[in-house]
C-alpha atoms as a PDB file:
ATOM      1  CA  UNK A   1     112.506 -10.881  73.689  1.00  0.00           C
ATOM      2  CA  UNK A   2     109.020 -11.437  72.313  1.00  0.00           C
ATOM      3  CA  UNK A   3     107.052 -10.534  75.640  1.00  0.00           C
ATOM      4  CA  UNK A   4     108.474  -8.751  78.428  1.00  0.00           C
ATOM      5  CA  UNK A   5     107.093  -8.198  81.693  1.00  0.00           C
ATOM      6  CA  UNK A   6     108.409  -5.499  84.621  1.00  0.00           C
ATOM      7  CA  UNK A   7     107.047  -5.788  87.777  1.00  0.00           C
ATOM      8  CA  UNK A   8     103.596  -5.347  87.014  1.00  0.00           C
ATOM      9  CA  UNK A   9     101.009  -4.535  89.626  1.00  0.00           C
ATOM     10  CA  UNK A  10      97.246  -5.056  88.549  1.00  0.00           C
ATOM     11  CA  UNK A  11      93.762  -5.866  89.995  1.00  0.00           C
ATOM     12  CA  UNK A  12      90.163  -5.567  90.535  1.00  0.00           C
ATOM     13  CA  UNK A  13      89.078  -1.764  91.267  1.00  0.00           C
ATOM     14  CA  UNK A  14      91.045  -0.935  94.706  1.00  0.00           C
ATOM     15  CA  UNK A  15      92.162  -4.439  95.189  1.00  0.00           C
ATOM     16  CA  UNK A  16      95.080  -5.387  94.117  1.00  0.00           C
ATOM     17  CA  UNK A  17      96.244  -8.293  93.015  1.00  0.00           C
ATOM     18  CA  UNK A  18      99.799  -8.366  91.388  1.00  0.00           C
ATOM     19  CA  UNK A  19     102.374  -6.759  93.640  1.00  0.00           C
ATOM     20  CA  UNK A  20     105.579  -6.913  91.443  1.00  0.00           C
ATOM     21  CA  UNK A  21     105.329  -9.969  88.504  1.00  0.00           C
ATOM     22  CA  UNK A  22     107.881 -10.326  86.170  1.00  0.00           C
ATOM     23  CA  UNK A  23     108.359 -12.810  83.689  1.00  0.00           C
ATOM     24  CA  UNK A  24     110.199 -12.849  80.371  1.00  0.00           C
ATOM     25  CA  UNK A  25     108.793 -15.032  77.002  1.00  0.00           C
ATOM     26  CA  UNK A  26     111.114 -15.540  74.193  1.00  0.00           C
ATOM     27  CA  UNK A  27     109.942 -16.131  70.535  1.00  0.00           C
ATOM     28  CA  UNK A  28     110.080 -20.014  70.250  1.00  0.00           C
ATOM     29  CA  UNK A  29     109.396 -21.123  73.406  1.00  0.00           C
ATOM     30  CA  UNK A  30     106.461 -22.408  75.742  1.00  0.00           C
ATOM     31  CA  UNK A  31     106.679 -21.025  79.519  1.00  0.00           C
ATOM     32  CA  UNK A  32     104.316 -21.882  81.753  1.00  0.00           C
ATOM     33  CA  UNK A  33     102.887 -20.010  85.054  1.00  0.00           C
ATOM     34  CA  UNK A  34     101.939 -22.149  87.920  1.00  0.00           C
ATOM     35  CA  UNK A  35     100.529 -21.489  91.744  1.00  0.00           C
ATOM     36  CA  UNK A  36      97.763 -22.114  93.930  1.00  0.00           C
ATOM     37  CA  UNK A  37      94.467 -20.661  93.285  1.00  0.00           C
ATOM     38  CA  UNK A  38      94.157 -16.845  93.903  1.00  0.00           C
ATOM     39  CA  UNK A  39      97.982 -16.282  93.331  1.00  0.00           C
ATOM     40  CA  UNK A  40      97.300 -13.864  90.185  1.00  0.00           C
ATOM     41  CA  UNK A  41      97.883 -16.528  87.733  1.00  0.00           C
ATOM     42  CA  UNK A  42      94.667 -15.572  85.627  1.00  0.00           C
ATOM     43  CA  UNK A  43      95.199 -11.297  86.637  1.00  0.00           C
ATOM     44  CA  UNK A  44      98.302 -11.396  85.080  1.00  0.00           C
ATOM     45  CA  UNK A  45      97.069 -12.561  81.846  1.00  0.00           C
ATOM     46  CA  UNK A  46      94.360 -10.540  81.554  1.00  0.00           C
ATOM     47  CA  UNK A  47      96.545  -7.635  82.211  1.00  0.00           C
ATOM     48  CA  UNK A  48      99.329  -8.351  79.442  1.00  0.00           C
ATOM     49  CA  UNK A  49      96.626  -9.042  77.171  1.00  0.00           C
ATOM     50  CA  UNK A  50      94.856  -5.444  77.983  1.00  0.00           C
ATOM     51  CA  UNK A  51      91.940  -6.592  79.732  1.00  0.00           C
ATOM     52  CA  UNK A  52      92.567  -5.611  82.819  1.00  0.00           C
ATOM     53  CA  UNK A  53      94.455  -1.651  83.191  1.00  0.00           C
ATOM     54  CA  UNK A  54      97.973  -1.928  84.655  1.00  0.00           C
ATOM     55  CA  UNK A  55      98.170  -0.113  87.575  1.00  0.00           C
ATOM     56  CA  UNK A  56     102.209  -0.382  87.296  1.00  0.00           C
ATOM     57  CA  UNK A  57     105.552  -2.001  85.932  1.00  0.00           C
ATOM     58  CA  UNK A  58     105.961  -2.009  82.253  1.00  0.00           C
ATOM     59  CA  UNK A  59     104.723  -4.763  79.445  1.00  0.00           C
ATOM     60  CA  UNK A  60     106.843  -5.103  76.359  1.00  0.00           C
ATOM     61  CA  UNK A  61     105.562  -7.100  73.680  1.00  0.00           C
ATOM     62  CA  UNK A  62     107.546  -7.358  70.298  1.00  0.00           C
ATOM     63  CA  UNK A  63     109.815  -4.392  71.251  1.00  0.00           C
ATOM     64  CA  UNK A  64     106.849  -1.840  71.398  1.00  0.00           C
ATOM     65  CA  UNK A  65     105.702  -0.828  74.897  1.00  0.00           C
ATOM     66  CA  UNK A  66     102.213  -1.115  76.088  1.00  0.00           C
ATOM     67  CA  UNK A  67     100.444   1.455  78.497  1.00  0.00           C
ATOM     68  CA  UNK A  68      96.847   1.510  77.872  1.00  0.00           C
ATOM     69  CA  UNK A  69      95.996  -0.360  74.059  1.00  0.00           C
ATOM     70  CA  UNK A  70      92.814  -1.997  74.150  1.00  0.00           C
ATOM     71  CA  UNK A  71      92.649  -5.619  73.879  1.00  0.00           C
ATOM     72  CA  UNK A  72      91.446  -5.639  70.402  1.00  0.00           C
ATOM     73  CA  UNK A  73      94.677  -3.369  69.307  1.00  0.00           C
ATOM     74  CA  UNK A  74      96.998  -5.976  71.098  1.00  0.00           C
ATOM     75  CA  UNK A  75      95.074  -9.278  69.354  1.00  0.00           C
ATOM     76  CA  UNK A  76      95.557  -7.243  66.016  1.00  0.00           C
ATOM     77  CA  UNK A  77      99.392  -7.031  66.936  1.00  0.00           C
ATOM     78  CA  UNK A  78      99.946 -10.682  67.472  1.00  0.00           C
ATOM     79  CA  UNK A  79      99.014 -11.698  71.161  1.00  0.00           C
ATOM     80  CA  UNK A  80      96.384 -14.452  71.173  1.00  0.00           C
ATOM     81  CA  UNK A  81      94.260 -14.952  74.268  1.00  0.00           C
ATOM     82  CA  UNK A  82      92.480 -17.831  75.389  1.00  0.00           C
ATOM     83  CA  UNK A  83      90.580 -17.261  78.609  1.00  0.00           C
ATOM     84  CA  UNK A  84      89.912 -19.283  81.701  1.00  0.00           C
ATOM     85  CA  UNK A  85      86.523 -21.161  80.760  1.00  0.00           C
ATOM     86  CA  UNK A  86      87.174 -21.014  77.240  1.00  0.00           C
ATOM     87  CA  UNK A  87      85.137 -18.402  76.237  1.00  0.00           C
ATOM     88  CA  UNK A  88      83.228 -19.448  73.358  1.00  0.00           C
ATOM     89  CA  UNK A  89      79.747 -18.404  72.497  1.00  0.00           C
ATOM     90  CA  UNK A  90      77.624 -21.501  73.555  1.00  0.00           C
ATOM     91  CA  UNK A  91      74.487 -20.232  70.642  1.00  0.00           C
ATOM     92  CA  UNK A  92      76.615 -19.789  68.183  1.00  0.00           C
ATOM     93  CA  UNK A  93      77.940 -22.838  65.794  1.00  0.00           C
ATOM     94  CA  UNK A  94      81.027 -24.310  65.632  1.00  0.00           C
ATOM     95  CA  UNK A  95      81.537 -22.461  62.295  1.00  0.00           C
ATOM     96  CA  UNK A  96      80.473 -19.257  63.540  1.00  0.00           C
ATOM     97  CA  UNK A  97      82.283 -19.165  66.369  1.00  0.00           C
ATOM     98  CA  UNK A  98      85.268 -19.779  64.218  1.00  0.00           C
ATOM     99  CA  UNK A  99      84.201 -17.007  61.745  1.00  0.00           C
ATOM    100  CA  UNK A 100      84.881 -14.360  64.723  1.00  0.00           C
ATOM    101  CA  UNK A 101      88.700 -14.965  64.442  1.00  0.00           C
ATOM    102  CA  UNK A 102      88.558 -12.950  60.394  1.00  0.00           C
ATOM    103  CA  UNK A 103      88.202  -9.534  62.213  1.00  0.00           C
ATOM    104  CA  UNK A 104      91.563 -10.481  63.520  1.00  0.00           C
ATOM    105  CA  UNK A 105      92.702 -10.912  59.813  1.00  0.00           C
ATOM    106  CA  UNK A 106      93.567  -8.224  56.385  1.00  0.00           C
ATOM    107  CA  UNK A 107      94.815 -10.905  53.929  1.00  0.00           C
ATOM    108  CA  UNK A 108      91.127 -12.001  52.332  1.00  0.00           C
ATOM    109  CA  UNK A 109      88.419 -14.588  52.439  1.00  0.00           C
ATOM    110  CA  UNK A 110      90.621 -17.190  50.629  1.00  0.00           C
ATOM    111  CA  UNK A 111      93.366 -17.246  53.055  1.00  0.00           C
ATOM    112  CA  UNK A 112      91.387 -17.724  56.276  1.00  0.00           C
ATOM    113  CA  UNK A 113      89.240 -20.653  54.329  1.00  0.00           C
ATOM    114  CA  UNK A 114      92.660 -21.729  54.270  1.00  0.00           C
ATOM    115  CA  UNK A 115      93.714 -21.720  57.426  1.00  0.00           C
ATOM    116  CA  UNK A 116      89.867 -22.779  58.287  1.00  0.00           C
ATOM    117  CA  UNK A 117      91.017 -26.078  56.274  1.00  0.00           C
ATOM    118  CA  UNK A 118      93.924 -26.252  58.728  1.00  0.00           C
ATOM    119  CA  UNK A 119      92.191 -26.304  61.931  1.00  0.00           C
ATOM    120  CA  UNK A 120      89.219 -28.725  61.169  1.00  0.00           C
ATOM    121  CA  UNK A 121      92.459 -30.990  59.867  1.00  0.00           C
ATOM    122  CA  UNK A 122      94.010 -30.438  63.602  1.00  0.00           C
ATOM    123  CA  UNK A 123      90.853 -31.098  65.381  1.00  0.00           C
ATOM    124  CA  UNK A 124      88.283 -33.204  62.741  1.00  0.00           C
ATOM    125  CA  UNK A 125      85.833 -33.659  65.817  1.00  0.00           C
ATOM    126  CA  UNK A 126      84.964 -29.631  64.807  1.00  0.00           C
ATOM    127  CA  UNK A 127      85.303 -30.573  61.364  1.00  0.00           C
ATOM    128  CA  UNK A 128      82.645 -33.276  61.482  1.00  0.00           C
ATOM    129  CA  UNK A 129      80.079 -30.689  63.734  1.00  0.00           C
ATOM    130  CA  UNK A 130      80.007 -27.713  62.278  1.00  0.00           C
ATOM    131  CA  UNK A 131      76.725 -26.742  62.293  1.00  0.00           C
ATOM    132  CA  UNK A 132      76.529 -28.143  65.921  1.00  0.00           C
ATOM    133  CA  UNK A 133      75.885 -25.041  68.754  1.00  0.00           C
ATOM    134  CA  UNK A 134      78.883 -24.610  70.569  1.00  0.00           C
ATOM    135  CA  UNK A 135      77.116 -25.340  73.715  1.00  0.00           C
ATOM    136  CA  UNK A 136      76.401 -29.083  72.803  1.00  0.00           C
ATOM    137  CA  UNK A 137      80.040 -29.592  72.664  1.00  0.00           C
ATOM    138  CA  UNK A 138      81.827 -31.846  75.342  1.00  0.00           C
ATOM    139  CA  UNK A 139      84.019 -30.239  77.693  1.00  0.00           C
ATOM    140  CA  UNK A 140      87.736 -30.994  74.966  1.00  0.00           C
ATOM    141  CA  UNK A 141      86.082 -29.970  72.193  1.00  0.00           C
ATOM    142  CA  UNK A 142      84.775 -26.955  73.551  1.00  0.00           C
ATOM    143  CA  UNK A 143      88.583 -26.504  74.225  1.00  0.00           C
ATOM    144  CA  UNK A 144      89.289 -27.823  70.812  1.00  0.00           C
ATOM    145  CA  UNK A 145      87.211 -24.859  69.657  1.00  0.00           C
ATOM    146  CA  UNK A 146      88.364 -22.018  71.425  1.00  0.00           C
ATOM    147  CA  UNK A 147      91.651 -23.032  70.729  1.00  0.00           C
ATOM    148  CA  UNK A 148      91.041 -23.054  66.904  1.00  0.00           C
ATOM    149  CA  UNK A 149      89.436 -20.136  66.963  1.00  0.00           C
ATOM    150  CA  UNK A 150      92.848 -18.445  68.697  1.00  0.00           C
ATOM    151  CA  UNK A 151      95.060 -20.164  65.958  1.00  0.00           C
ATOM    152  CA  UNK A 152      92.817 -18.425  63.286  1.00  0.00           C
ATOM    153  CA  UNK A 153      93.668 -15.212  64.117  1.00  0.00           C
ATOM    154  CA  UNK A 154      97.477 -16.416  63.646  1.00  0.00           C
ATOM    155  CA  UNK A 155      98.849 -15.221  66.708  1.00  0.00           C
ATOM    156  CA  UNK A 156     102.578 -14.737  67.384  1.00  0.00           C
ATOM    157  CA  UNK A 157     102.137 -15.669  71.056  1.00  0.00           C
ATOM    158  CA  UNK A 158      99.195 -17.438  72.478  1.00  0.00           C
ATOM    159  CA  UNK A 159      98.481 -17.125  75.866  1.00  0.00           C
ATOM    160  CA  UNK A 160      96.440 -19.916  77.820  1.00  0.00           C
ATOM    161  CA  UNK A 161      94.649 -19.855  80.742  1.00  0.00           C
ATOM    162  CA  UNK A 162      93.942 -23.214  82.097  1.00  0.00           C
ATOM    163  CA  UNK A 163      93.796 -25.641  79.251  1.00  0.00           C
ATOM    164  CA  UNK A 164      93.519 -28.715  80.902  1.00  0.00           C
ATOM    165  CA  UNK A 165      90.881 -27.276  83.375  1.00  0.00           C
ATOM    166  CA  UNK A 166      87.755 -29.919  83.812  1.00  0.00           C
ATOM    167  CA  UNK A 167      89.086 -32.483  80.897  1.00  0.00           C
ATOM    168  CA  UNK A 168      89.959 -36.164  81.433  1.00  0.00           C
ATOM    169  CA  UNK A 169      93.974 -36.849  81.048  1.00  0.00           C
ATOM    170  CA  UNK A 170      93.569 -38.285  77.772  1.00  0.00           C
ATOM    171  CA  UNK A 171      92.158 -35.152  75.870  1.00  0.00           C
ATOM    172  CA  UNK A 172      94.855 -32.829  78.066  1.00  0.00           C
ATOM    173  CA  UNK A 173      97.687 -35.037  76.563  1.00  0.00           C
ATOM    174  CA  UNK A 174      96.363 -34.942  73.162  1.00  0.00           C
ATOM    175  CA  UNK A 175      96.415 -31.109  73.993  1.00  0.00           C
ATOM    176  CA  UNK A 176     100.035 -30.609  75.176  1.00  0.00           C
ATOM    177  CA  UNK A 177     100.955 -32.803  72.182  1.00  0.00           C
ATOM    178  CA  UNK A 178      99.400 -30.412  69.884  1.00  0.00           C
ATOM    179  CA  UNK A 179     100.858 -27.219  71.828  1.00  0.00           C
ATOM    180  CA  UNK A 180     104.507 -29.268  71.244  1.00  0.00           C
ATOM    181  CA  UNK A 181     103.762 -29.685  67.571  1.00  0.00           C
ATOM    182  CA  UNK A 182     102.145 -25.700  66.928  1.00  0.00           C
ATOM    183  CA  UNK A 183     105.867 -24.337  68.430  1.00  0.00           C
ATOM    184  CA  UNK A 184     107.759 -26.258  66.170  1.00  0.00           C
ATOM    185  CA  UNK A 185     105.476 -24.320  63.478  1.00  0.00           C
ATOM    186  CA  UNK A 186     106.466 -21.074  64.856  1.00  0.00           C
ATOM    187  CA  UNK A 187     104.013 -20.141  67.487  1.00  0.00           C
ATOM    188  CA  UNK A 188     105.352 -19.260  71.124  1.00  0.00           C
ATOM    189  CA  UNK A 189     103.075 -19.830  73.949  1.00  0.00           C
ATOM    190  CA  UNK A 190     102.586 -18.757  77.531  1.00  0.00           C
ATOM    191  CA  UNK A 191     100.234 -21.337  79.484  1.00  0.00           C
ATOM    192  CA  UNK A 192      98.968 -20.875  83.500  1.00  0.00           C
ATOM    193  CA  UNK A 193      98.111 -24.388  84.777  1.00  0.00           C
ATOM    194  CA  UNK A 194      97.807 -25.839  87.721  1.00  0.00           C
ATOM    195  CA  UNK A 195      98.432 -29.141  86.381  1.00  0.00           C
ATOM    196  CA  UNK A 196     101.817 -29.829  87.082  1.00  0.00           C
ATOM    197  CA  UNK A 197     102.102 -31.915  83.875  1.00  0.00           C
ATOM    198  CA  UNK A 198     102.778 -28.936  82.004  1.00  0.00           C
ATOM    199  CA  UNK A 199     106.220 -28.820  83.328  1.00  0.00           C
ATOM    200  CA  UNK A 200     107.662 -31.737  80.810  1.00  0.00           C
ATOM    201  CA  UNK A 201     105.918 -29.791  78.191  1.00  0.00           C
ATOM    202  CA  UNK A 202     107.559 -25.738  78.633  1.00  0.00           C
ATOM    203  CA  UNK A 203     111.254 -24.650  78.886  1.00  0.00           C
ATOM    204  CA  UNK A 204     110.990 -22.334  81.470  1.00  0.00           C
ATOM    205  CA  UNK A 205     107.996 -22.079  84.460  1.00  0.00           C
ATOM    206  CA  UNK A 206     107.500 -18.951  86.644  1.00  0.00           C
ATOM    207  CA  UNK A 207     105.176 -19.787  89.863  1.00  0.00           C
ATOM    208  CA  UNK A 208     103.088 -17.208  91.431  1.00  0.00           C
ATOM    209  CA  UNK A 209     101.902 -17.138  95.515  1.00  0.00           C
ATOM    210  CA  UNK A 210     100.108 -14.051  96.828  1.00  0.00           C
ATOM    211  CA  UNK A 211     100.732 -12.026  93.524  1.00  0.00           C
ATOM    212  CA  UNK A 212     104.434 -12.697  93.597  1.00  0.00           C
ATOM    213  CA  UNK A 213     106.863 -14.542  91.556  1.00  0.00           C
ATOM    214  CA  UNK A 214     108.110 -17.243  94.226  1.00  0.00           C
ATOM    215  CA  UNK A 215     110.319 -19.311  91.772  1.00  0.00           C
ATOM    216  CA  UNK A 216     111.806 -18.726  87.972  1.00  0.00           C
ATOM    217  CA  UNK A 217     113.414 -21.607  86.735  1.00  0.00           C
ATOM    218  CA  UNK A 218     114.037 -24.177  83.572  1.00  0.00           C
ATOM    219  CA  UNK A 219     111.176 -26.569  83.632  1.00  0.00           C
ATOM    220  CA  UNK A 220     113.243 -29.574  83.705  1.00  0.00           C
ATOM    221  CA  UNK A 221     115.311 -28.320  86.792  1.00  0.00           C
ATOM    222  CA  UNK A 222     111.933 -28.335  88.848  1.00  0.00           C
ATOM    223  CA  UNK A 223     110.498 -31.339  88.091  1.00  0.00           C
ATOM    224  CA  UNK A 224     110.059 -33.903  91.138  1.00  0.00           C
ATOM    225  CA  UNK A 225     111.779 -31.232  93.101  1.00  0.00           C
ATOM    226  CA  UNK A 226     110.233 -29.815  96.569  1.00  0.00           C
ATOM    227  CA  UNK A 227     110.968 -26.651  94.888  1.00  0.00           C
ATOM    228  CA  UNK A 228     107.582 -26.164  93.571  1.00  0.00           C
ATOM    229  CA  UNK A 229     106.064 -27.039  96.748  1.00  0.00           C
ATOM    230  CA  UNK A 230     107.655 -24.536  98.673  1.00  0.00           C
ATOM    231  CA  UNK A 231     107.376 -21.753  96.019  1.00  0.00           C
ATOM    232  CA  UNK A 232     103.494 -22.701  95.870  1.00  0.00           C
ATOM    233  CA  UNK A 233     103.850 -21.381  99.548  1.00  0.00           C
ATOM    234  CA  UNK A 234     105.099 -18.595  98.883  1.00  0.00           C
ATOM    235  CA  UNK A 235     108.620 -19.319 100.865  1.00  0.00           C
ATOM    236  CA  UNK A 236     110.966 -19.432  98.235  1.00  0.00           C
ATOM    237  CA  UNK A 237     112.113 -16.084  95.903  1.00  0.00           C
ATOM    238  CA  UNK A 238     112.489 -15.837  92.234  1.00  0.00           C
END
């Protein structure tokens, strides 16, 4: 199991959010977290990926347990993060804000030109701006960017808050379509939505209500179901 997560209980100072998540991510796949707004979809990423403290339960990631690593020890051990609101810095180019993924890298200039090469071939609308301040970008390639910029630091499993958040259908299904194509390269992804979409793209979806897992099941055994509608409330149990 590539990312392992028991019954973890995090939050903001004395509130608390989480009150018992588990979920399970295995190397190759895409799983996807859904639920209503305020149901700890966002906490729970920002605690497996160090940036909030766990205040109990246990994370696993790779076979190593993780108690109180910062977030820049977890990035270097192969958990990529993209946050809710993507994150990038708006004065900063496209090419700078790029250049912030080499800290994540040891294996030299030449390589990450590379990979560099790689991403402005996967999105050429950052290839043909890349000089441009981040903050004159468009709402997908803003995406586009902070999404490159998580692939640069070659991650083992990328987790995504809200990809599709404020971008018209077209530019989320170019998206997904990408996601599909980056696991068959051999990068596993966790991805909180609220777009329900993201169901015929993952294996397996957990869905959160009131800091709980309310349903665990394969994606395609949920789909069109009114099982999703009453986990959303909170009224059915993983």
């Amino acid at each position: 199991m590539l990312l392992s997560v028991r019954d973890i209980k995090s939050g903001y100072g004395r509130a608390l959010v989480l009150r018992g998540v588990s979920l399970d991510v295995e190397e190759g796949e895409i799983v996807s977290v859904l639920g209503p707004n305020g149901a700890g979809k966002s906490t729970t990423l920002r605690t497996i990926s160090g940036l909030l403290p766990l205040q109990g339960g246990e994370i696993h990631f790779a076979g190593k347990r993780w108690r109180s690593e910062l977030p820049e020890a977890r990035a270097l051990a192969g958990l990529g993060h993209v946050p809710e609101g993507r994150g990038i810095l708006g004065s900063l180019t496209v090419e700078e804000n790029l250049g912030l993924a080499r800290s994540l890298r040891k294996d030299g200039a030449a390589a990450f030109a590379k990979d560099l090469d790689t991403i402005y071939g996967l999105f050429p609308a950052l290839r043909d701006r890349p000089r441009i301040r981040a903050s004159s970008l468009s709402g997908g390639q803003q995406q586009m960017l902070t999404l490159g910029r998580a692939l640069l630091g070659r991650p083992r499993l990328l987790i995504i808050d809200e990809l599709s958040f404020g971008l018209a259908p077209i530019i989320v299904t170019e998206l997904f379509a990408l996601i599909r194509d980056l696991r068959e390269q051999g990068t596993t992804f966790l991805l909180v939505e609220q777009n329900a979409s993201v169901l015929d793209l993952s294996d397996r979806t957990y869905v959160l209500a009131r800091g709980r897992v309310t349903l665990a099941a394969r994606s395609s055994e949920i789909v069109g179901s009114d099982r999703l509608v009453r986990s959303y409330m909170g009224g059915e149990a993983a």
